[in-house]
PDB file of N, CA and C in Angstrom:
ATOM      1  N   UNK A   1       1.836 -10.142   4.447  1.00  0.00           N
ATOM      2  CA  UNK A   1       1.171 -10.045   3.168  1.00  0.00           C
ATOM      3  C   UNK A   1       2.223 -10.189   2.071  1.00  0.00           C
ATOM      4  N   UNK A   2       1.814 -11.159   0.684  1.00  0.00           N
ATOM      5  CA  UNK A   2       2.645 -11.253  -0.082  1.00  0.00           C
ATOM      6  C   UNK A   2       2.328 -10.021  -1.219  1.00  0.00           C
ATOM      7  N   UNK A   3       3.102  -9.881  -1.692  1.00  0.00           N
ATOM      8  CA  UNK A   3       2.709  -8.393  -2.806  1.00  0.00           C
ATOM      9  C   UNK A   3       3.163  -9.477  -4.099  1.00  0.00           C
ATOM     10  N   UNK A   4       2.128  -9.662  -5.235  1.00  0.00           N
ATOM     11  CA  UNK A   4       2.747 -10.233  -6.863  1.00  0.00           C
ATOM     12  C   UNK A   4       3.240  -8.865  -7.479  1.00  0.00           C
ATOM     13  N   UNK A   5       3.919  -9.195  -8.434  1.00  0.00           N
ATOM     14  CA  UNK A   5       4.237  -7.985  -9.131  1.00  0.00           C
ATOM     15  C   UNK A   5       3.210  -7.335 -10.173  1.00  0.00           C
ATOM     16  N   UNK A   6       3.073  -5.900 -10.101  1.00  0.00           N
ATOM     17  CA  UNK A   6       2.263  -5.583 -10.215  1.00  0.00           C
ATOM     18  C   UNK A   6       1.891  -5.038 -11.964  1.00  0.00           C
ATOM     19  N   UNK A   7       0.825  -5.488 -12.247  1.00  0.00           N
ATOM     20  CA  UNK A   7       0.619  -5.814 -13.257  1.00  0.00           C
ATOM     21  C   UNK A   7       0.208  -4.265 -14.382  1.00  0.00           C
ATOM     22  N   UNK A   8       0.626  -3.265 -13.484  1.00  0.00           N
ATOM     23  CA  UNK A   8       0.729  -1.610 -14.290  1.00  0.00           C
ATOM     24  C   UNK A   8       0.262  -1.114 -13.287  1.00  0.00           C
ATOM     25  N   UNK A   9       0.405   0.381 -13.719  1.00  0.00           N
ATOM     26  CA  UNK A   9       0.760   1.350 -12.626  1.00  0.00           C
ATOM     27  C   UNK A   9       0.142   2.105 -11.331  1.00  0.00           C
ATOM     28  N   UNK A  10      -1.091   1.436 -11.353  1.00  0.00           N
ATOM     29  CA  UNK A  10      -2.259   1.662 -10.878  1.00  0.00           C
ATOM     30  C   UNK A  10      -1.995   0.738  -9.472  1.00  0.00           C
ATOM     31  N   UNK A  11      -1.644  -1.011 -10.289  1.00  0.00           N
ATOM     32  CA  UNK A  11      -1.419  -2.023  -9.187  1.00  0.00           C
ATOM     33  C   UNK A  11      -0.223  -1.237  -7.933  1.00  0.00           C
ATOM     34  N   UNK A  12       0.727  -1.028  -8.881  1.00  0.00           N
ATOM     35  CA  UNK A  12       2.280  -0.245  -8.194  1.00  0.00           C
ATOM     36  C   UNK A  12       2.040   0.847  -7.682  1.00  0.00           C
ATOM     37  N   UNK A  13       0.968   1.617  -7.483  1.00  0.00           N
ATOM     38  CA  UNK A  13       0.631   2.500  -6.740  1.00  0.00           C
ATOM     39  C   UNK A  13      -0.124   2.191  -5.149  1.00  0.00           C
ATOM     40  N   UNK A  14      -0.965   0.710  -5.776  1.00  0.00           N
ATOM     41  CA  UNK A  14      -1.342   0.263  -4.463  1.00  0.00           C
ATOM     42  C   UNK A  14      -0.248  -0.394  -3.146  1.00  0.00           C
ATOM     43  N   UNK A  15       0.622  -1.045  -4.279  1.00  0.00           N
ATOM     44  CA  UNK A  15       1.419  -1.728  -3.424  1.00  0.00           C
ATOM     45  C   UNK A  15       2.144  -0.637  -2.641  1.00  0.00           C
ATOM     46  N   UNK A  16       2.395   0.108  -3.261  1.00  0.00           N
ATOM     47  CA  UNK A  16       3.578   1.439  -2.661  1.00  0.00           C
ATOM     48  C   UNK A  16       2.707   1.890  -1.481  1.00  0.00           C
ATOM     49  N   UNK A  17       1.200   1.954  -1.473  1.00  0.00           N
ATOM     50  CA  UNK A  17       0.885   2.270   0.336  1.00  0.00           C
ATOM     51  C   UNK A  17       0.909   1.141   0.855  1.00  0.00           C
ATOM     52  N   UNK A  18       0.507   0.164   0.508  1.00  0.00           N
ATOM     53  CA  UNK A  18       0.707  -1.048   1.188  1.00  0.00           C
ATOM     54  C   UNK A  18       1.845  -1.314   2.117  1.00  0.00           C
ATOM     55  N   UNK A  19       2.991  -1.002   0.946  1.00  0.00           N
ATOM     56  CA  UNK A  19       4.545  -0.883   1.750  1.00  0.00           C
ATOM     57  C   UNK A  19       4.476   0.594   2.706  1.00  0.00           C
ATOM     58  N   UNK A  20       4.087   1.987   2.128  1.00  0.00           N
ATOM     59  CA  UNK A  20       3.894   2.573   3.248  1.00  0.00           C
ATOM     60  C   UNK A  20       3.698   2.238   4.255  1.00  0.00           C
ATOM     61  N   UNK A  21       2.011   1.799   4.535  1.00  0.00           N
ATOM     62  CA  UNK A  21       1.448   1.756   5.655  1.00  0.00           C
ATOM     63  C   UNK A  21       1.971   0.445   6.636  1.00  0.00           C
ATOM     64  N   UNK A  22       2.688  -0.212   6.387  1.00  0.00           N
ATOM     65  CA  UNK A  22       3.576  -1.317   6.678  1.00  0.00           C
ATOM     66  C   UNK A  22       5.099  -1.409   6.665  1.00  0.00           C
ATOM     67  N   UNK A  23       5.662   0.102   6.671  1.00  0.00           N
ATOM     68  CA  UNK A  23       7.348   0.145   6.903  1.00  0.00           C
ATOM     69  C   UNK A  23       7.286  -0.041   8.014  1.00  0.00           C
ATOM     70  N   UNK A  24       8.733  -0.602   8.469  1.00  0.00           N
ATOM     71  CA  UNK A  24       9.190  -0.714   9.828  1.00  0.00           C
ATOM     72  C   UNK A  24      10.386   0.037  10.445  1.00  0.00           C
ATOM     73  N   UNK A  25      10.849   0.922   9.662  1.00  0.00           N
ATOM     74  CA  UNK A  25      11.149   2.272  10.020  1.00  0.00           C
ATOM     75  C   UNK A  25      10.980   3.409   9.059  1.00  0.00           C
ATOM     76  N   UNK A  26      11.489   4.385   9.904  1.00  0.00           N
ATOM     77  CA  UNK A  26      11.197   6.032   9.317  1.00  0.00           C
ATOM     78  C   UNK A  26      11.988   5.990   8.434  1.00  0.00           C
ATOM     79  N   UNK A  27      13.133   5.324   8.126  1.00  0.00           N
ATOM     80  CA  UNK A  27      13.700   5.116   6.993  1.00  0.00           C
ATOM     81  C   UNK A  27      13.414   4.989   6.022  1.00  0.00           C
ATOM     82  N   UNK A  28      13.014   3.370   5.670  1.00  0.00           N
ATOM     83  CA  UNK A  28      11.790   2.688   5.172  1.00  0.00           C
ATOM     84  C   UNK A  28      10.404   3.902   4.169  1.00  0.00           C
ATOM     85  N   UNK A  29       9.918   4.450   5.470  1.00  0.00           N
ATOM     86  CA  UNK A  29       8.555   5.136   5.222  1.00  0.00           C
ATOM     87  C   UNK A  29       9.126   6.251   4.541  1.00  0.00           C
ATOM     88  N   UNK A  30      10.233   7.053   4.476  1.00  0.00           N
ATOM     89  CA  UNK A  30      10.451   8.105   3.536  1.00  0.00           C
ATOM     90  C   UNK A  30      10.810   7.481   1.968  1.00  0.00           C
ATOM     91  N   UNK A  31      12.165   6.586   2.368  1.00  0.00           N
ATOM     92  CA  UNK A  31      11.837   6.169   0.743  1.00  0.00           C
ATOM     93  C   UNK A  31      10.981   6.090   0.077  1.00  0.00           C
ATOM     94  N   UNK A  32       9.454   4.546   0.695  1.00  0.00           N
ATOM     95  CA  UNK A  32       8.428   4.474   0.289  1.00  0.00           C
ATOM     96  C   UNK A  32       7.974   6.378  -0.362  1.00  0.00           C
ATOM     97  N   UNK A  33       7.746   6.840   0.787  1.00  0.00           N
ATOM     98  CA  UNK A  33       6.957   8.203   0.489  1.00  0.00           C
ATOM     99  C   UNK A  33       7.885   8.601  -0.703  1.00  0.00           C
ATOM    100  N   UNK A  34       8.891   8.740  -1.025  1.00  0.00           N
ATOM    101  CA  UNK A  34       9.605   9.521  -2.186  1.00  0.00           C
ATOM    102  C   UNK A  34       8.624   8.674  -3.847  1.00  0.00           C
ATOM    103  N   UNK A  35       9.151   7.147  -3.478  1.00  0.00           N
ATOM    104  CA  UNK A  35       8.870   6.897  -4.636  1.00  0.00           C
ATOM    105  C   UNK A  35       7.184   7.184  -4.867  1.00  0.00           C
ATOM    106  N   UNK A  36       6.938   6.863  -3.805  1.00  0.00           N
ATOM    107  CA  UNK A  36       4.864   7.394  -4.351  1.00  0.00           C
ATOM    108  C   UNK A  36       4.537   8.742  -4.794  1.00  0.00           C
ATOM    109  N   UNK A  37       5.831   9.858  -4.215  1.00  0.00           N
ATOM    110  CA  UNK A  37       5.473  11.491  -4.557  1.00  0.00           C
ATOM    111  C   UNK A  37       6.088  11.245  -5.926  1.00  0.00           C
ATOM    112  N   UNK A  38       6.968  10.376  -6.550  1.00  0.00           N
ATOM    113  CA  UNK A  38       7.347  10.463  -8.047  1.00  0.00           C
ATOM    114  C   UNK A  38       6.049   9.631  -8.852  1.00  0.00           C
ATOM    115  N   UNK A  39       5.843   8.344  -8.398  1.00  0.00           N
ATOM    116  CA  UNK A  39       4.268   8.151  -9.202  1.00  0.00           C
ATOM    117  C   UNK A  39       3.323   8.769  -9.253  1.00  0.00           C
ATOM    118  N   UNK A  40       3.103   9.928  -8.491  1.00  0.00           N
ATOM    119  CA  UNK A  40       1.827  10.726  -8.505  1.00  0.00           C
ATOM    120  C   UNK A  40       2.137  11.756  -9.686  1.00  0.00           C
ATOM    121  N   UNK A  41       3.355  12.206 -10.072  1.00  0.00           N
ATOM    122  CA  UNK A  41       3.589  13.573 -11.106  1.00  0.00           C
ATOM    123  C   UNK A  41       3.228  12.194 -12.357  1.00  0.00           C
ATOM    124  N   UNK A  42       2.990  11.431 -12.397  1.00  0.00           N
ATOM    125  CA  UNK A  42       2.490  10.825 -13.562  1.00  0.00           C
ATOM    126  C   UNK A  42       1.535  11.118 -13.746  1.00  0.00           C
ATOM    127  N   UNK A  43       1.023  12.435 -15.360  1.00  0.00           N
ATOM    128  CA  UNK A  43      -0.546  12.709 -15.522  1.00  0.00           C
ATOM    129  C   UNK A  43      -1.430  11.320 -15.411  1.00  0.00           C
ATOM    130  N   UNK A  44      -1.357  10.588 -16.010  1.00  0.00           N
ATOM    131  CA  UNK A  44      -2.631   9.022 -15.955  1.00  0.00           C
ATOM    132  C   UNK A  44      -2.413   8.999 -13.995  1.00  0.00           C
ATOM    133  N   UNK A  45      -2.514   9.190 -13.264  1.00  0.00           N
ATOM    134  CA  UNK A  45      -2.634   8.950 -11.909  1.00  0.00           C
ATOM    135  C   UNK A  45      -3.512  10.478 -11.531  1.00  0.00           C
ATOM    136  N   UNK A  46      -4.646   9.959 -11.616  1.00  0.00           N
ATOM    137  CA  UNK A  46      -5.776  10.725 -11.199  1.00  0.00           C
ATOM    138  C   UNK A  46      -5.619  11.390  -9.830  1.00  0.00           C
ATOM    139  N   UNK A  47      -6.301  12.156  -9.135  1.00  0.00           N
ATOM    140  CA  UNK A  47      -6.219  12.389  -7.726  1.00  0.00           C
ATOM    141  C   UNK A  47      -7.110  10.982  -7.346  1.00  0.00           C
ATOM    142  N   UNK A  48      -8.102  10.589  -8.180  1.00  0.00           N
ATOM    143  CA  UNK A  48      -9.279   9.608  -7.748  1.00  0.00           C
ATOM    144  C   UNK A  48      -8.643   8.404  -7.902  1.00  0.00           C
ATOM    145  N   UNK A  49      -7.624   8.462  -8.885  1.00  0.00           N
ATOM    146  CA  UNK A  49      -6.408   7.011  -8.620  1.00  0.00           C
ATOM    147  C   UNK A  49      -6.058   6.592  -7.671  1.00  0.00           C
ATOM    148  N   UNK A  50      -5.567   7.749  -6.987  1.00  0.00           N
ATOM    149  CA  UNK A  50      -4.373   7.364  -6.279  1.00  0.00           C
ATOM    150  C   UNK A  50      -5.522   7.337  -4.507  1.00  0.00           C
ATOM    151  N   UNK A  51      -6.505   8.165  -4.472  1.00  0.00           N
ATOM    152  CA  UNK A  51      -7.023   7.665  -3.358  1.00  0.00           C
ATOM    153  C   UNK A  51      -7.770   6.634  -3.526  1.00  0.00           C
ATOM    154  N   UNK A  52      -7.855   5.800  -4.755  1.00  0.00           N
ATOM    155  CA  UNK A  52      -8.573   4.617  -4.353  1.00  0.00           C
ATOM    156  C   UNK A  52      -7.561   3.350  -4.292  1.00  0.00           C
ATOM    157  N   UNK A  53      -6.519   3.632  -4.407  1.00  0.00           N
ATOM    158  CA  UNK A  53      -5.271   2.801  -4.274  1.00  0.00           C
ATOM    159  C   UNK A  53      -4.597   2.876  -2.747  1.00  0.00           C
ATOM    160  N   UNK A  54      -4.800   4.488  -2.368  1.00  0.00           N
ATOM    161  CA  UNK A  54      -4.941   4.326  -1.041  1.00  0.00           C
ATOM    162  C   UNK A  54      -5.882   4.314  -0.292  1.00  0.00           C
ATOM    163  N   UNK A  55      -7.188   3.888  -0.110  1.00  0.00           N
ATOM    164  CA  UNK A  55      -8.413   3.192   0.252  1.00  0.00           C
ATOM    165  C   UNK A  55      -8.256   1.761   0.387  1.00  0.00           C
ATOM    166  N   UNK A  56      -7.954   1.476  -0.779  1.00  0.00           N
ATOM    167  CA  UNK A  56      -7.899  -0.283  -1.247  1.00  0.00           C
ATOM    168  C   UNK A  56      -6.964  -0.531   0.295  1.00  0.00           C
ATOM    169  N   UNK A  57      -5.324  -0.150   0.008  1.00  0.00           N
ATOM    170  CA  UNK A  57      -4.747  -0.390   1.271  1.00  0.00           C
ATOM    171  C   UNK A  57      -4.874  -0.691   2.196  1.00  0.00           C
ATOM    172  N   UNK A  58      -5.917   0.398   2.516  1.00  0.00           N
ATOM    173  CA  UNK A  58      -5.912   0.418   3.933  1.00  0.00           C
ATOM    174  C   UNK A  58      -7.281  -0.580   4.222  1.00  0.00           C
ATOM    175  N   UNK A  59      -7.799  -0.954   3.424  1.00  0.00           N
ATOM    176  CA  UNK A  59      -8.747  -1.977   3.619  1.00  0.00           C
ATOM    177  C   UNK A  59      -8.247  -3.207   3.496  1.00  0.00           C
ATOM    178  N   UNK A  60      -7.341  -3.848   2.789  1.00  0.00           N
ATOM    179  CA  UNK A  60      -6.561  -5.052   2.681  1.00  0.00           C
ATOM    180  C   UNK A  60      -5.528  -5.303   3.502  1.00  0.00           C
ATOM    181  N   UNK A  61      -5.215  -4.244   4.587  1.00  0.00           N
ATOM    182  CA  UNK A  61      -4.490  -4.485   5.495  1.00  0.00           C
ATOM    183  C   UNK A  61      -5.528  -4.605   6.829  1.00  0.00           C
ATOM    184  N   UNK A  62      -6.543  -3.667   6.823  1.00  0.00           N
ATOM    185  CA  UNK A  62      -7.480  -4.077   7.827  1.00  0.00           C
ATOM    186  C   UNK A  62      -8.251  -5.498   8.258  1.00  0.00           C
ATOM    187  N   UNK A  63      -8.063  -5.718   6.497  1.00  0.00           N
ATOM    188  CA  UNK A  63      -9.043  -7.326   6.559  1.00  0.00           C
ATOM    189  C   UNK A  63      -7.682  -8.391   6.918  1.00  0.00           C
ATOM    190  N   UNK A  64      -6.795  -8.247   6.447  1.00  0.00           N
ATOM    191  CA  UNK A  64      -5.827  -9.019   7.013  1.00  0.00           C
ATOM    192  C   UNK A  64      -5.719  -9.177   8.604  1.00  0.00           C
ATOM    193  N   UNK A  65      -5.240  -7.599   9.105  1.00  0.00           N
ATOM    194  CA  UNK A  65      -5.422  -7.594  10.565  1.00  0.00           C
ATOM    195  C   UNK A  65      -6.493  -8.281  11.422  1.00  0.00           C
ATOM    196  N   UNK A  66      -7.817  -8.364  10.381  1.00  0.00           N
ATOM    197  CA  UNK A  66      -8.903  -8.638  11.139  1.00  0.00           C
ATOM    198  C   UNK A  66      -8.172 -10.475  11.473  1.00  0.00           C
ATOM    199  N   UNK A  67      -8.155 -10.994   9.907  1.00  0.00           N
ATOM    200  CA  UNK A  67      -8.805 -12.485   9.947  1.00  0.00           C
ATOM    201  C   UNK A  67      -7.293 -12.738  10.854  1.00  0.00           C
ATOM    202  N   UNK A  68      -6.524 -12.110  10.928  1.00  0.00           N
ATOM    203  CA  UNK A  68      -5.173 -12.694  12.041  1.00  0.00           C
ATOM    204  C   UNK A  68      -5.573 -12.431  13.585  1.00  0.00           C
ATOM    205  N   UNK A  69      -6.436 -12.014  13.777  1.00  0.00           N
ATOM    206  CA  UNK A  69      -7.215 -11.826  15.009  1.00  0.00           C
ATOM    207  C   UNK A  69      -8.100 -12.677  15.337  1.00  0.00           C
ATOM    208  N   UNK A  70      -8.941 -12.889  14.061  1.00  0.00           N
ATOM    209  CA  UNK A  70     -10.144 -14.022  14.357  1.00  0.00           C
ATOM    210  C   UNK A  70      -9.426 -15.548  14.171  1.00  0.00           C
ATOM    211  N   UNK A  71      -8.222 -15.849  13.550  1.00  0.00           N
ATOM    212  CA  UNK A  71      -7.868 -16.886  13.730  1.00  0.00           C
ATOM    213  C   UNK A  71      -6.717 -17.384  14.173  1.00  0.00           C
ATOM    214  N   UNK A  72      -6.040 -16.422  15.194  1.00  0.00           N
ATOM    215  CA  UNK A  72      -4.994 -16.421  16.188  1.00  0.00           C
ATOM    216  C   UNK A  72      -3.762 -16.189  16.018  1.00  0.00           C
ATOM    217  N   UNK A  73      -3.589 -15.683  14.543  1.00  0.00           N
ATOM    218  CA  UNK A  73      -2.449 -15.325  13.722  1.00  0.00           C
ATOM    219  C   UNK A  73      -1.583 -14.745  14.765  1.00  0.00           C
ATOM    220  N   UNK A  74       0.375 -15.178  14.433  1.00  0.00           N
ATOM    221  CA  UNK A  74       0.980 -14.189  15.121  1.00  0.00           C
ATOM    222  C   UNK A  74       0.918 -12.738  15.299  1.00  0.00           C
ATOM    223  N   UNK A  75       0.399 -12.332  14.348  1.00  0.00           N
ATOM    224  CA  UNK A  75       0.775 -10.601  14.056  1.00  0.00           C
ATOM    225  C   UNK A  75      -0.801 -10.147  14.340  1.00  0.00           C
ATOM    226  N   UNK A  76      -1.494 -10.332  14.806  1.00  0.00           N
ATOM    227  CA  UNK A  76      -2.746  -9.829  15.142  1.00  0.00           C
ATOM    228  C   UNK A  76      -2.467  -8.850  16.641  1.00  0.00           C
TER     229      UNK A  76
END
């Protein structure tokens, strides 16, 4: 998956699970996790923000997973 840069802070919250849910080490996944526990002390980042940024995620990685399955993609 390509990530554009993200167009305010809402987008950069999605991408940051995106990159979560897609590190490839524990390394990786703590940084990620640091910088998302510092975007969340931002008051404008709702609790309802930030789980629909992590919702979105995990649905745009599912549909990815899917169509690399249905059309023989390496990473399926």
């Amino acid at each position: 998956m390509k990530l554009e840069p993200a167009k305010d802070k809402y987008e950069l919250l999605y991408q940051g699970f995106v990159l979560l849910f897609t590190c490839p080490t524990s390394k990786h996944r703590e940084e990620v996790s640091e910088m998302i526990g510092c975007m969340l002390l931002d008051p404008d980042i709702t609790h309802e923000c930030a789980q629909n940024a992590c919702v979105r995620a995990i649905e745009v990685l599912q549909l990815e997973k899917n169509l690399m399955k249905q059309f023989g993609g390496k990473n399926a």
